[in-house]
Protein backbone atom coordinates (compact mmCIF):
# COMPACT_ATOMS: atom_id res chain seq x y z
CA UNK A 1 144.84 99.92 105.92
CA UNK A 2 144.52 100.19 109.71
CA UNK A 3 141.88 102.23 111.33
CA UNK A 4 142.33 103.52 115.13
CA UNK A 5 139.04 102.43 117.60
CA UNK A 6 139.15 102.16 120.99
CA UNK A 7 142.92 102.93 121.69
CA UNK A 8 143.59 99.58 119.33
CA UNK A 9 144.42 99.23 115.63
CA UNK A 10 141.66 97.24 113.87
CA UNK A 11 141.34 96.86 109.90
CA UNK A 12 138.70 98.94 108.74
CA UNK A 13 136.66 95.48 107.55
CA UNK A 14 136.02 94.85 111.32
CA UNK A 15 134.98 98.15 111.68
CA UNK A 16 132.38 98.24 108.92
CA UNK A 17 130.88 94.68 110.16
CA UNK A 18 130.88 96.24 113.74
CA UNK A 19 128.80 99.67 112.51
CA UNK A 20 126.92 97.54 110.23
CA UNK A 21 125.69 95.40 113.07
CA UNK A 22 125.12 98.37 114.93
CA UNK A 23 123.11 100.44 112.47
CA UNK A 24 121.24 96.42 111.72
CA UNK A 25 119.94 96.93 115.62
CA UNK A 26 119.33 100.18 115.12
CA UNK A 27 116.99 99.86 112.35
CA UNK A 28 115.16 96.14 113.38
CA UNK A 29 114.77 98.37 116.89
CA UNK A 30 112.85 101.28 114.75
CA UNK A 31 110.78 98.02 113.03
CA UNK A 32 109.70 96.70 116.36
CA UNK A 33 108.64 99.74 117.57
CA UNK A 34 107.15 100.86 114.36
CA UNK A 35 104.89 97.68 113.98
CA UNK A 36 104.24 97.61 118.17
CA UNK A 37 102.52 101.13 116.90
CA UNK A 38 100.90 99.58 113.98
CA UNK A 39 99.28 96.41 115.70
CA UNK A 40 98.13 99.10 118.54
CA UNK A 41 96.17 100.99 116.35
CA UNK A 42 94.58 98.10 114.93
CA UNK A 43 93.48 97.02 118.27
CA UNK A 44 91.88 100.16 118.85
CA UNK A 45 89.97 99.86 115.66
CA UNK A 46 89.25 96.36 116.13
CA UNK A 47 87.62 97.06 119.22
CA UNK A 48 86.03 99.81 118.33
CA UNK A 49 84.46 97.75 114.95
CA UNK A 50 83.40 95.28 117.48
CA UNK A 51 82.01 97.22 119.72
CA UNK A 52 79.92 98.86 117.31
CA UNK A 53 78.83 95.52 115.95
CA UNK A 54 77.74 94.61 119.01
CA UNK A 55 75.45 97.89 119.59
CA UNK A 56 74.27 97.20 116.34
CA UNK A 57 72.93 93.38 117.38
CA UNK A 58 71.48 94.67 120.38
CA UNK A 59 69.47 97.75 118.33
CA UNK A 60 71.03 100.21 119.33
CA UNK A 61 71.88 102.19 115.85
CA UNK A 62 72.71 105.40 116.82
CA UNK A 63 75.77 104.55 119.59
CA UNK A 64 77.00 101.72 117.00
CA UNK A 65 77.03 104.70 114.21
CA UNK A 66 78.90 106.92 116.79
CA UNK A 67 81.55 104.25 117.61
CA UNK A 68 81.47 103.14 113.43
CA UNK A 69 82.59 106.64 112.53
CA UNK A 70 85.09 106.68 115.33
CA UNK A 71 86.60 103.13 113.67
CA UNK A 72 86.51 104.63 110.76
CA UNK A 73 88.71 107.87 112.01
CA UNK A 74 91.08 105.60 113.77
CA UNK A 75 91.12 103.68 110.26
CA UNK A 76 91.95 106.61 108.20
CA UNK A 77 94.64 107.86 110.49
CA UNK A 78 96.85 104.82 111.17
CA UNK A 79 96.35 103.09 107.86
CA UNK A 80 95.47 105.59 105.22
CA UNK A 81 92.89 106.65 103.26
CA UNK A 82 92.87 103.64 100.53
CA UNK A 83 93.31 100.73 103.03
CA UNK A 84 91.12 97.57 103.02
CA UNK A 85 90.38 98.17 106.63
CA UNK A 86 89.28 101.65 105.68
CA UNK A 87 86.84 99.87 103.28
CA UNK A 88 85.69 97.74 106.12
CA UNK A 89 84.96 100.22 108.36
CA UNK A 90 82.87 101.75 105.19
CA UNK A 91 81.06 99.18 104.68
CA UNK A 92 80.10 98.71 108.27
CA UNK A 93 78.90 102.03 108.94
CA UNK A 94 76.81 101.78 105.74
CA UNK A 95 74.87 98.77 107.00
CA UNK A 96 74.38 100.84 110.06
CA UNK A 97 72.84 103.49 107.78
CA UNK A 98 71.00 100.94 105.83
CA UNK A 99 69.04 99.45 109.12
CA UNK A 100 67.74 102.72 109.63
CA UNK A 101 66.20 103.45 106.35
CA UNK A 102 68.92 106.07 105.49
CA UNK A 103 69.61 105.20 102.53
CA UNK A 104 71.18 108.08 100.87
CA UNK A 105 74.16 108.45 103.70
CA UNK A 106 74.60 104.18 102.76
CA UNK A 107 75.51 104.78 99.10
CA UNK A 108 78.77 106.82 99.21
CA UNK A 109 80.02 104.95 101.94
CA UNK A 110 79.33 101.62 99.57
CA UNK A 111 80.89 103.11 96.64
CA UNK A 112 83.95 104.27 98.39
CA UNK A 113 84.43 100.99 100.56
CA UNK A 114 84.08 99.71 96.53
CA UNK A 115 86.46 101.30 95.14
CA UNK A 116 88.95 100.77 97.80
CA UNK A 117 88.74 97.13 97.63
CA UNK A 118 88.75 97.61 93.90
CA UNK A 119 92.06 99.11 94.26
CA UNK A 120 93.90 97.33 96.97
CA UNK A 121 92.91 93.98 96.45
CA UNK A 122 92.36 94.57 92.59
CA UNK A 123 89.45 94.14 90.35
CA UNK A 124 88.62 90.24 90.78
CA UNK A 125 89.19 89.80 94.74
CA UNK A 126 86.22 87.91 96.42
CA UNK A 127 85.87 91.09 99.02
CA UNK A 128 85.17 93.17 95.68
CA UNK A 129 82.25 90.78 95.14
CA UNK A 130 80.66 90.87 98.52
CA UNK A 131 81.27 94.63 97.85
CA UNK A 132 79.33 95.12 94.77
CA UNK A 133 76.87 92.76 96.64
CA UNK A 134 76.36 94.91 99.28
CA UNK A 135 75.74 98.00 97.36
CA UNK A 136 72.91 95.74 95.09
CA UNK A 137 71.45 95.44 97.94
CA UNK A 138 71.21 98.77 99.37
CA UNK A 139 69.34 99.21 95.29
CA UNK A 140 67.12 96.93 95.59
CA UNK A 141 66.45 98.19 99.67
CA UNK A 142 65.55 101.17 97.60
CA UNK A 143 63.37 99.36 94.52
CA UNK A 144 66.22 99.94 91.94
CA UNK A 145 66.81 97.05 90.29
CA UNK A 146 68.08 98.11 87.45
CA UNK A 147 71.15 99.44 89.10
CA UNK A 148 71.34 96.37 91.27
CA UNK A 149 71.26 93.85 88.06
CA UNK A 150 74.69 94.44 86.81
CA UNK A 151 76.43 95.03 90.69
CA UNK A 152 74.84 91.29 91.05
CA UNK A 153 75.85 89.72 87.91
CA UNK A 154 79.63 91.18 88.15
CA UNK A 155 79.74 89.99 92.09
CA UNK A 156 78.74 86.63 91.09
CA UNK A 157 81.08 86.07 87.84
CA UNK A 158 84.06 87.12 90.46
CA UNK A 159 82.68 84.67 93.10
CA UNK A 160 82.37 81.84 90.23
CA UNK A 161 85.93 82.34 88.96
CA UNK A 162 87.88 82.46 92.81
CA UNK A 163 85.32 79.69 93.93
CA UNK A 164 84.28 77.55 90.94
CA UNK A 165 80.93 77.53 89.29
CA UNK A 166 79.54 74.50 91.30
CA UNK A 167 79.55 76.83 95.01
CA UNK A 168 76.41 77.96 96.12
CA UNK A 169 76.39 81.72 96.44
């Protein structure tokens, strides 16, 4: 069978290879830009994280919790609700929380960053243990040890099984 394209008879296999190529460009075009948009917003939230880290080294809480919940936004946005750099950004405004004795805005941030990690990375990932060992300590912050016993022991039988029992924790 011959197909007509550009005023010249082709068979219709060179056709298909030439639209295939075509729509090939098309689509690793649409990938470039896609992940160009992708590492941008990470960017923005890594500089954003760091900033906030570094107002939090220097004291200064309440601008670091500003630019944390900003992180956090730009986290939620570009990556979704359930990413691991969602639980990052979490965790880090917790700790904020945490140096300032406000304890009670710490905990659901813990738990969510948590169960994020929990999710994404799945029940046995070391960032799930230095999860669950952040929340401990936010307990026993708070004199409740008996909620911080188990978050302990489960962190460290995670930490013993990716690590080996012989690494110092």
């Amino acid at each position: 069978m011959m197909i007509r394209a550009n005023s010249c008879l082709m068979p219709s296999s060179t056709i298909t290879v030439k639209f295939i190529r075509a729509c090939s460009s098309v689509l690793l075009l649409a990938c470039l830009v896609f992940l160009a948009a992708c590492a941008g917003a990470g960017i923005k939230w890594q500089k954003l994280s760091k900033e906030s880290d570094d107002l939090y080294r220097k004291g200064n809480y309440e601008r670091a919790v500003e630019l944390g919940k900003r992180a956090l936004e730009v986290a939620e946005k570009n990556f979704g609700p359930d990413h691991p750099d969602v639980a990052t950004s979490l965790n880090n405004l917790a700790l904020l929380y945490v140096a300032q004795g406000q304890y009670a805005e710490a905990e659901p941030l813990y738990k969510r960053s948590l169960a994020i990690l929990e999710k994404a990375l799945g029940p046995d990932h070391p960032d799930v243990a230095m999860s669950l060992n952040s929340l401990a300590l936010l307990y026993v912050a708070q004199g409740q040890y008996a909620e911080a016993e188990p978050l302990y022991k489960r962190s460290l039988a995670i930490l013993e099984k990716a690590l080996g029992p012989d690494v110092p924790c």
